[in-house]
Protein backbone atom coordinates (compact mmCIF):
# COMPACT_ATOMS: atom_id res chain seq x y z
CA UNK A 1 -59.35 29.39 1.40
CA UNK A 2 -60.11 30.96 -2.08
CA UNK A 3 -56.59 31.50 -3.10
CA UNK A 4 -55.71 27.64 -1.50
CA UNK A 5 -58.78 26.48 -4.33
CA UNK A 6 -57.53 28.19 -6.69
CA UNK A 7 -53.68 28.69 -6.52
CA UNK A 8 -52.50 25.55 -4.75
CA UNK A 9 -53.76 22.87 -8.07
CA UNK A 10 -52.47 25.41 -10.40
CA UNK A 11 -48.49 25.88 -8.55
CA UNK A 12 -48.50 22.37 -8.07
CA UNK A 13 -49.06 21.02 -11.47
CA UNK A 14 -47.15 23.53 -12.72
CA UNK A 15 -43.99 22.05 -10.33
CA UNK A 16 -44.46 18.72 -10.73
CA UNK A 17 -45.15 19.08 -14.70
CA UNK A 18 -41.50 21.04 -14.89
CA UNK A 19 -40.47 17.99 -12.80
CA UNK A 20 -40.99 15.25 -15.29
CA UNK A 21 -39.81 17.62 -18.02
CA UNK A 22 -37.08 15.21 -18.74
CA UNK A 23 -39.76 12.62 -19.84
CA UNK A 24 -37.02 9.96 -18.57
CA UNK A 25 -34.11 9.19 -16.52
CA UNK A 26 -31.22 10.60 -18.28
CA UNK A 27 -27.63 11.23 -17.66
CA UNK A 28 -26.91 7.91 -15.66
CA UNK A 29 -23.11 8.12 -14.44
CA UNK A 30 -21.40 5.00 -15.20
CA UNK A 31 -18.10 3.14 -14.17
CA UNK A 32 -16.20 1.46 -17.39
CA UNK A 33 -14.14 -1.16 -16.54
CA UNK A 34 -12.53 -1.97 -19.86
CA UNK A 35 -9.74 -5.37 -19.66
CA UNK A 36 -10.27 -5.99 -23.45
CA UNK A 37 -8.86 -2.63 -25.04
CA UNK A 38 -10.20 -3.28 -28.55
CA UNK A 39 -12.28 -2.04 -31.23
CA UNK A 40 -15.60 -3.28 -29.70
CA UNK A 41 -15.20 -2.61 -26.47
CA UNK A 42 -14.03 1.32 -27.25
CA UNK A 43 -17.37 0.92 -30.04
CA UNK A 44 -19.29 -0.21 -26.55
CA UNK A 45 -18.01 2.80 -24.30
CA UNK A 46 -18.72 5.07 -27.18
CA UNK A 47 -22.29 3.66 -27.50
CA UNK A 48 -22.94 4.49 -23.93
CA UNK A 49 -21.23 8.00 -23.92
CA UNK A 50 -23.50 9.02 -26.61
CA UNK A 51 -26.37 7.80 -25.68
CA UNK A 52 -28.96 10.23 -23.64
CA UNK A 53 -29.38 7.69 -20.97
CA UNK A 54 -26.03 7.08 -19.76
CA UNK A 55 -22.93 9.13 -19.16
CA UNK A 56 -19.46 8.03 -18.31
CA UNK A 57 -18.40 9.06 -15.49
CA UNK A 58 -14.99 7.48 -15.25
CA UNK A 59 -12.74 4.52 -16.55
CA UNK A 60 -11.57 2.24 -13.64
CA UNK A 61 -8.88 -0.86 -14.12
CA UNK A 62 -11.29 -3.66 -12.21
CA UNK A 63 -14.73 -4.86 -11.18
CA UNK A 64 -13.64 -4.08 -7.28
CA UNK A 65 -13.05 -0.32 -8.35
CA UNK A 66 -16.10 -0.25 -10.00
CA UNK A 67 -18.26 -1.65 -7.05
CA UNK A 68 -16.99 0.57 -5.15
CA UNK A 69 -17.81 3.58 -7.22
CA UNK A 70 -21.46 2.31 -6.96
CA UNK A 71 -21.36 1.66 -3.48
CA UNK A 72 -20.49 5.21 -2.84
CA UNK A 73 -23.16 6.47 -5.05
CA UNK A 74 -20.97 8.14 -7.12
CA UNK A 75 -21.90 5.70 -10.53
CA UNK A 76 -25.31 3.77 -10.91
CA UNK A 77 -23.79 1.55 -13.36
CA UNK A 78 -20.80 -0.34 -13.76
CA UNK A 79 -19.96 -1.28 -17.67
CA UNK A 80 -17.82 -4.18 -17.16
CA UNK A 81 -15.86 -5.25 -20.49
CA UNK A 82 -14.32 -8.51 -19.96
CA UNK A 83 -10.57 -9.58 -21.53
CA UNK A 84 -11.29 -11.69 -24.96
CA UNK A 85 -14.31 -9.79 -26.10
CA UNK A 86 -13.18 -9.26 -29.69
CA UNK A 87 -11.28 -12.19 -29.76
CA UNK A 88 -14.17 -13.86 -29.01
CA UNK A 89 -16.79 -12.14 -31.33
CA UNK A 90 -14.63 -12.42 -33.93
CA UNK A 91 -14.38 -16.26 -33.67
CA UNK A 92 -18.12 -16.86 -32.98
CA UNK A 93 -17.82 -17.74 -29.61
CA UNK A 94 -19.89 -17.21 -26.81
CA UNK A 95 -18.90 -13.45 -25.11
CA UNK A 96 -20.58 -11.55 -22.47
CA UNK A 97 -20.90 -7.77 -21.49
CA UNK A 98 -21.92 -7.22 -17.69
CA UNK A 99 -23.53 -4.15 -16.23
CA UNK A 100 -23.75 -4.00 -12.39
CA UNK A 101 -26.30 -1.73 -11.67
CA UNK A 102 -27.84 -0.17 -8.46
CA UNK A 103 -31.10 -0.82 -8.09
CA UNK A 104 -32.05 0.85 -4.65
CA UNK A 105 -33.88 3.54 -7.31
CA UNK A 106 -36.44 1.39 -9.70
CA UNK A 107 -36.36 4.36 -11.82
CA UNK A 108 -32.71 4.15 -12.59
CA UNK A 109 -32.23 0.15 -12.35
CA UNK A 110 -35.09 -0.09 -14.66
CA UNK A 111 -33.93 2.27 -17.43
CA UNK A 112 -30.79 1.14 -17.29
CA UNK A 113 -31.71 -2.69 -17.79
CA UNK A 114 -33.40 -1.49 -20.78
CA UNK A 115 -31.03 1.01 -22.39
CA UNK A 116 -28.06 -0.95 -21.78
CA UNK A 117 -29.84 -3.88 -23.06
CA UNK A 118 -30.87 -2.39 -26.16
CA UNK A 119 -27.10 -0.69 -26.83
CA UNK A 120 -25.19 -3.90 -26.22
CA UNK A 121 -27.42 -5.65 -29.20
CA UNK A 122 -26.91 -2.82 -31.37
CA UNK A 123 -23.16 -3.50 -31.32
CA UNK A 124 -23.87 -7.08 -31.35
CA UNK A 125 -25.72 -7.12 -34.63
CA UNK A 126 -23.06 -4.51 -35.68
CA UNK A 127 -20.26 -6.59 -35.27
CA UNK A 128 -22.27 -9.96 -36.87
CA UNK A 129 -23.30 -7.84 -40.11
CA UNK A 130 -19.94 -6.51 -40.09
CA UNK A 131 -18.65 -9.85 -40.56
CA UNK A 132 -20.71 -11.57 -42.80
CA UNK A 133 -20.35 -8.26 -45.25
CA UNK A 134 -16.77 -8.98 -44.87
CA UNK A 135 -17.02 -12.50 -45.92
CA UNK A 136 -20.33 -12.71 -48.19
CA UNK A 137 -21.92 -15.32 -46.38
CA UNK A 138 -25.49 -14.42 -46.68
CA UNK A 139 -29.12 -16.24 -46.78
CA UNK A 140 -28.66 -19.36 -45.31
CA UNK A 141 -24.88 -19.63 -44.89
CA UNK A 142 -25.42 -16.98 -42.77
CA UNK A 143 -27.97 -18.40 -40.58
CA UNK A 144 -25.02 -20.25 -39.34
CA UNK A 145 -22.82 -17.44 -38.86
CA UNK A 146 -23.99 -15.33 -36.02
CA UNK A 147 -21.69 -13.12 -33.33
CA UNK A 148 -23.29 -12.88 -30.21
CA UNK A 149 -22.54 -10.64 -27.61
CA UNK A 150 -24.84 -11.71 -24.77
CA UNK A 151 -25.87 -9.31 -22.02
CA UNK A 152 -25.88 -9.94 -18.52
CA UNK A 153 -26.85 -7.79 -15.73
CA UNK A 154 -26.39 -7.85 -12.13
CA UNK A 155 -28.78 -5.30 -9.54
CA UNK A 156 -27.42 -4.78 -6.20
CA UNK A 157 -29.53 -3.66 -3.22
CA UNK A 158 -33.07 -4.84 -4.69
CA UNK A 159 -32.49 -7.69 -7.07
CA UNK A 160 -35.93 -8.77 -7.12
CA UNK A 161 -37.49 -5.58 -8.50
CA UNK A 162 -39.56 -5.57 -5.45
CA UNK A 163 -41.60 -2.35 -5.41
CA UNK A 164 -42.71 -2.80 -1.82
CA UNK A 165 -38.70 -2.61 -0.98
CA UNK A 166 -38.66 0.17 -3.15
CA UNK A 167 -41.32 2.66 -1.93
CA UNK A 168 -42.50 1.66 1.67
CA UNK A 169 -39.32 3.14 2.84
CA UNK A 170 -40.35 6.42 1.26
CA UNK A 171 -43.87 6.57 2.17
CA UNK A 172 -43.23 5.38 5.42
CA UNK A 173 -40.90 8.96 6.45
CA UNK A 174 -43.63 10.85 4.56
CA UNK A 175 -46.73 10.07 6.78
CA UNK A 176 -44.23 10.30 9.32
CA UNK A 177 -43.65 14.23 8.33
CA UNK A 178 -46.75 15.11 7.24
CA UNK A 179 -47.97 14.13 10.82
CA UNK A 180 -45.48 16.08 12.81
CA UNK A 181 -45.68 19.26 10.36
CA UNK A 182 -49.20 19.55 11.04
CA UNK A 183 -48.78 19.30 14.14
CA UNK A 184 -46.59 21.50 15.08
CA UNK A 185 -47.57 24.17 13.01
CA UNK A 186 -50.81 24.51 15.29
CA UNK A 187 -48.71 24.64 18.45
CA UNK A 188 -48.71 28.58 18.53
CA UNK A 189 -51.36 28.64 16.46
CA UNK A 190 -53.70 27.51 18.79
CA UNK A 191 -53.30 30.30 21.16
CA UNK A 192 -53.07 33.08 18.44
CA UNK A 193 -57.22 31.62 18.14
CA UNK A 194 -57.91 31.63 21.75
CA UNK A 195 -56.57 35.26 22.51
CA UNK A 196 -54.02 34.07 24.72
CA UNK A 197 -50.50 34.18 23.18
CA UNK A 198 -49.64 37.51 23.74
CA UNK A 199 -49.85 36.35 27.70
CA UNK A 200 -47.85 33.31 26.83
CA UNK A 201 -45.17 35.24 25.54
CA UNK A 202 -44.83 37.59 28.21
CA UNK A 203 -44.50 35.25 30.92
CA UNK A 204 -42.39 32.86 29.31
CA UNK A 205 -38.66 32.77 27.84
CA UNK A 206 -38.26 31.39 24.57
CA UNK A 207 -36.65 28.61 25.67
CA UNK A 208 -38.88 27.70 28.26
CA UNK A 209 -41.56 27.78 25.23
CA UNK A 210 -39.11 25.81 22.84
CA UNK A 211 -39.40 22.95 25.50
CA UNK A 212 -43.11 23.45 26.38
CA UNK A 213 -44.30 23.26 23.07
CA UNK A 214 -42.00 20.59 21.10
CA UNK A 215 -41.19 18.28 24.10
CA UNK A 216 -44.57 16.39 23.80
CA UNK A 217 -44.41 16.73 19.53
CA UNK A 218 -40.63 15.02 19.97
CA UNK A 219 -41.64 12.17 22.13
CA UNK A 220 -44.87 11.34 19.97
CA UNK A 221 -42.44 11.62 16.85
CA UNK A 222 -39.55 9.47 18.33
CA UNK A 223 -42.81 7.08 18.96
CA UNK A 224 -44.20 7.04 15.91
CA UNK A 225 -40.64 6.56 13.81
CA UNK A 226 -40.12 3.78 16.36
CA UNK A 227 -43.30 2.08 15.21
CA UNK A 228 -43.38 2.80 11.92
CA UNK A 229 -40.54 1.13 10.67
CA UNK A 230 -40.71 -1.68 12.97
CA UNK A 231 -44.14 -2.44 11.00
CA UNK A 232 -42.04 -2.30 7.98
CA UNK A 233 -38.97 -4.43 8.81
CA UNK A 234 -41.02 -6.92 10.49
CA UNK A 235 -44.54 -7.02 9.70
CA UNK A 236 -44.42 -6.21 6.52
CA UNK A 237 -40.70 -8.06 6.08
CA UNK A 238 -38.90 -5.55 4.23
CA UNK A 239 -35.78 -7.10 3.70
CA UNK A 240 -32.50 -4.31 5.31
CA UNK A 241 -29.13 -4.71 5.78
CA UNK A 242 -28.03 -1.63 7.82
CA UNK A 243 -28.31 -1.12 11.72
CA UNK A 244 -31.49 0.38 12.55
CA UNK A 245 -29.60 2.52 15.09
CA UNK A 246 -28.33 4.67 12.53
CA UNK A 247 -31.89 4.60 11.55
CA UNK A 248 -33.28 5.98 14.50
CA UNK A 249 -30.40 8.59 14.77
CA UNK A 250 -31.37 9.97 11.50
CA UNK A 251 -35.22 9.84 12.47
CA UNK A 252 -34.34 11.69 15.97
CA UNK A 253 -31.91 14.78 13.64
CA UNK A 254 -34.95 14.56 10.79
CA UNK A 255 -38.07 15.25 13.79
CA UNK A 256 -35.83 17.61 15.22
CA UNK A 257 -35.61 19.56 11.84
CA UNK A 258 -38.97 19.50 10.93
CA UNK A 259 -40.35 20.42 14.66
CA UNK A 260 -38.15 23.48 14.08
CA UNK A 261 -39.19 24.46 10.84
CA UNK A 262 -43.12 23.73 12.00
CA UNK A 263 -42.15 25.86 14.83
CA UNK A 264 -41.31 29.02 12.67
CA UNK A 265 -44.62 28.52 10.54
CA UNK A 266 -46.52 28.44 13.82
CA UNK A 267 -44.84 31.92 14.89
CA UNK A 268 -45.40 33.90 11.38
CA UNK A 269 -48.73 32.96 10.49
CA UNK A 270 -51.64 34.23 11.73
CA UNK A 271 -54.16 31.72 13.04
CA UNK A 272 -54.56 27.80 12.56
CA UNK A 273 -55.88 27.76 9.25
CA UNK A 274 -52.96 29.74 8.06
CA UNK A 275 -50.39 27.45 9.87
CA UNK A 276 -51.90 24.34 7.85
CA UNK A 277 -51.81 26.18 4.82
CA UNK A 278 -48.40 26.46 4.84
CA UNK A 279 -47.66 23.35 6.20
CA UNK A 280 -49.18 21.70 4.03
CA UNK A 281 -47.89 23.46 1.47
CA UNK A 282 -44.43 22.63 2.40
CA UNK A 283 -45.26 19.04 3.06
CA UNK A 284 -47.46 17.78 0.08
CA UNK A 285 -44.74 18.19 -2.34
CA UNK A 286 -41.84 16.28 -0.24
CA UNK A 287 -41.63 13.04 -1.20
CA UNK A 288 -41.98 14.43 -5.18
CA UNK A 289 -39.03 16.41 -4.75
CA UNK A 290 -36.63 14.52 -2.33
CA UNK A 291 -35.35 12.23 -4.99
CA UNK A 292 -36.35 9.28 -3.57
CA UNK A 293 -38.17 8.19 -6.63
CA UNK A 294 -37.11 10.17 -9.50
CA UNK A 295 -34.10 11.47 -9.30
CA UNK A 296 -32.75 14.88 -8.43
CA UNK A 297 -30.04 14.29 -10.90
CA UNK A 298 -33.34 14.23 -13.67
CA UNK A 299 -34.46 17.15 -12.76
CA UNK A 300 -34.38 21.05 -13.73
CA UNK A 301 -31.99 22.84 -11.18
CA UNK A 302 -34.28 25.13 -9.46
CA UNK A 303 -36.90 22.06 -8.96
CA UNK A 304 -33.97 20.23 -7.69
CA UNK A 305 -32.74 23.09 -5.51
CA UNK A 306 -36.28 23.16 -4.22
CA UNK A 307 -36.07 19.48 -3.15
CA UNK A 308 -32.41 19.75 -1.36
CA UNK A 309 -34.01 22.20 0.74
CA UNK A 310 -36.47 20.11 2.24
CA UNK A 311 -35.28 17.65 5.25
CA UNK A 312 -37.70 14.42 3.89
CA UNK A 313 -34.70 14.51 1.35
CA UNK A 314 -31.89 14.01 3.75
CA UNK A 315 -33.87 11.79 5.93
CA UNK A 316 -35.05 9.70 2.86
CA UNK A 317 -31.21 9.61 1.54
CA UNK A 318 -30.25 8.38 4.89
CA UNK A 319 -32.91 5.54 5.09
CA UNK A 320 -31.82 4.60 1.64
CA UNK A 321 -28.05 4.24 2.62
CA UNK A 322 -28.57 2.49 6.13
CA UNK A 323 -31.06 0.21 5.51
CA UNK A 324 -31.37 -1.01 1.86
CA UNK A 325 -27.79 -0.38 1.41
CA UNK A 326 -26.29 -1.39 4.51
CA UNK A 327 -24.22 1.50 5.10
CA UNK A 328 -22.84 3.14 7.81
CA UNK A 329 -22.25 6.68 9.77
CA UNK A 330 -20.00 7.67 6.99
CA UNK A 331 -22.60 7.16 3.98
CA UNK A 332 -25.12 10.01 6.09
CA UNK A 333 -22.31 11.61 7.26
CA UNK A 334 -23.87 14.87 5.00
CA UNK A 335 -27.36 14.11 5.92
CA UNK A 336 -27.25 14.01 9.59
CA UNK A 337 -24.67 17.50 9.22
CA UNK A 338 -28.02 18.80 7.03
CA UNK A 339 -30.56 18.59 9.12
CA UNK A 340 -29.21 19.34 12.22
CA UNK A 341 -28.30 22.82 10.13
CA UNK A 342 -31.90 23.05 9.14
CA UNK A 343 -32.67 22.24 12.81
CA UNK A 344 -30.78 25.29 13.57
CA UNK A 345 -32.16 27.71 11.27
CA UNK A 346 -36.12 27.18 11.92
CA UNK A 347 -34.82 27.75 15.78
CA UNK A 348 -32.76 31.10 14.74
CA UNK A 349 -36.15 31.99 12.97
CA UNK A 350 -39.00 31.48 15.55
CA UNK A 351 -36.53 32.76 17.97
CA UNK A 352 -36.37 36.04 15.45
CA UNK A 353 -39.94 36.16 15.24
CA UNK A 354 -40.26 35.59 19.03
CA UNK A 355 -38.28 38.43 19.54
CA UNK A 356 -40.19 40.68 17.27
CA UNK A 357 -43.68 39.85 18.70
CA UNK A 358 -42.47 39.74 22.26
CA UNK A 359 -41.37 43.71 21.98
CA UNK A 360 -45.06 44.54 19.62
CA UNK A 361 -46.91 43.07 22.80
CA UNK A 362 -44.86 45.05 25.52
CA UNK A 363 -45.09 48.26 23.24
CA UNK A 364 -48.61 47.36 23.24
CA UNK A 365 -48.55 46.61 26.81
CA UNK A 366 -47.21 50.28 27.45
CA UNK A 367 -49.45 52.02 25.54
CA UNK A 368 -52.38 50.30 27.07
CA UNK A 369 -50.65 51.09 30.82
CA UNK A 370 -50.37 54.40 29.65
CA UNK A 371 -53.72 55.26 28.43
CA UNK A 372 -55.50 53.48 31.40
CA UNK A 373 -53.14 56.45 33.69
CA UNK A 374 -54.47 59.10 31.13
CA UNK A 375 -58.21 58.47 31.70
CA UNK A 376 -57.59 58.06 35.75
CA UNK A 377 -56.06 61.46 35.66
């Protein structure tokens, strides 16, 4: 209990201070869609190339290509550079830049409202000084001489800015962990504290003790992820767009992961207390890491390695694909492939340490036997 005092505030702070080391969202990939081809528009890809917020992550020849990229999550932004820009700007008419940007992460939609605000009037006022330089029309003259480049933006997925879109999604799969680590991590645990464990294991099969133990935790779970979201989508009317069948598939591979994992803690530690411990240690930091709020992209690799090892991620991914993005079983193809791996691996471990303790009890067994023949003799 010391070290948890002690330790625990100290690890933590230190993760989730390397966590925000970034200070910001950086690094955003965007989509260029460029149908003017001239001197602003390759001024306007520079400007977001070089600056820390954004990076380009390809050049596509329409808006469609560009959705697309963002639907499949692999731009946040789409830079769309409509034909006639220059011609435009150069004649003082009206001309518009468009960003498209995903805004199922408030972190990234928000930045990247500002920055690419803030970059397309740079080039504006560029392009307006550059012209009334050229032409000396300044004080008022060249009041009336101003090149506008207006900025328009588009969010997909959450174009309100709603935050309770935004998080109750998250928070919602986080109780729903935390719960079912805890637990589960006292389902062994428990008998380690009573004395009777060692009896347990003898008389049972690991199997048999796989479904004795995590049946019950499974059907409360499935119950619970049931309930849970159907307080979000319809109580609290979160708006979704996905089939809440993928949903619960997802939910049913995610409980199923962390039931396993809970079910190796519960094996290698100890006693109760030392079961939550660990739990709890796994479990508090979760929703920090997964990436559901700031991004894995924004963070140092080992922090994000950390949080791509933890199954909230995957599930959280998945809830963010099906529901506020209406996607299908192709958009969690990965995540459902994850966890079930996970799944597989806290089995393979209990199983190891099931293995381990079942042959320390019958050595123990033996010895006792043995001694009990000595002293009758």
């Amino acid at each position: 209990m010391i070290s948890v005092l002690l330790v625990v505030p100290i690890l933590y702070f230190t993760l989730f201070g390397n966590l925000y080391s970034e200070k910001k969202v950086m690094e955003i990939p965007v989509v260029v869609v460029d149908s003017d081809h001239s001197e602003i528009s390759r001024e306007l890809i520079r400007a977001f190339d070089v600056d820390a917020t954004f990076a380009i992550s390809s050049i596509v020849p329409s808006e469609d290509e560009a959705m697309k990229a963002i639907d499949k999550g692999s731009a946040y932004v789409g830079l769309i550079i409509p034909a006639g820009l220059a011609e435009k700007a150069k004649s003082g008419k009206e001309a518009e830049v468009l960003t498209i940007i995903d805004g199922s992460n408030m972190m990234i939609s928000n930045t990247a409202v500002r920055a690419a605000n803030t970059l397309i009037k740079s080039i504006s006022a560029g392009v307006t000084l550059k012209k009334l330089e050229a032409k000396g029309e300044w004080g008022e003259d060249g009041k009336n001489f101003f090149t506008g480049i207006d900025y328009r933006y588009r969010v997909l997925y959450n174009p309100t800015f709603s935050y309770l879109s935004f998080m109750v999604f998250g928070l919602g799969g986080t109780v729903l962990q935390q719960v079912l680590f805890l637990g589960v991590a006292l389902a062994v645990a428990r008998e380690k504290d009573l004395g009777t464990w060692h009896k347990t294991v003898r008389s049972y099969s690991f199997f048999q003790l796989v479904l004795g133990k995590l049946t019950p935790y499974f059907i409360l779970s499935t119950f619970n992820l049931i309930v849970t979201f159907t307080m979000v989508l319809k109580w609290f009317q979160v708006p979704y767009y996905g089939n809440p069948a993928y949903l619960i598939l997802a939910g049913t591979l995610f409980n199923i992961a962390v039931l396993s994992i809970g079910f190796a803690i519960s094996y290698v530690t100890k006693d109760q207390l030392q079961a939550t411990q660990l739990a709890m240690l796994i479990a508090v930091p979760s929703f920090m890491l997964s990436g559901f709020t700031w991004p894995l992209m924004s963070m140092p690799a080992v922090i994000a390695g950390i949080g791509k090892s933890l199954p909230l991620t995957y599930f959280l991914h998945a809830v963010r694909e099906v529901l506020t993005k209406g996607h299908g079983l192709e958009a969690i193809r990965t995540d459902l492939a994850v966890l079930m791996l996970m799944a597989v691996i806290g089995l393979f471990l209990a199983y190891l340490a099931y293995l381990l303790q079942s042959r320390k009890f019958a050595t123990k067994a033996d010895a006792e036997e043995t001694g009990v023949v000595v002293t009758q003799a």
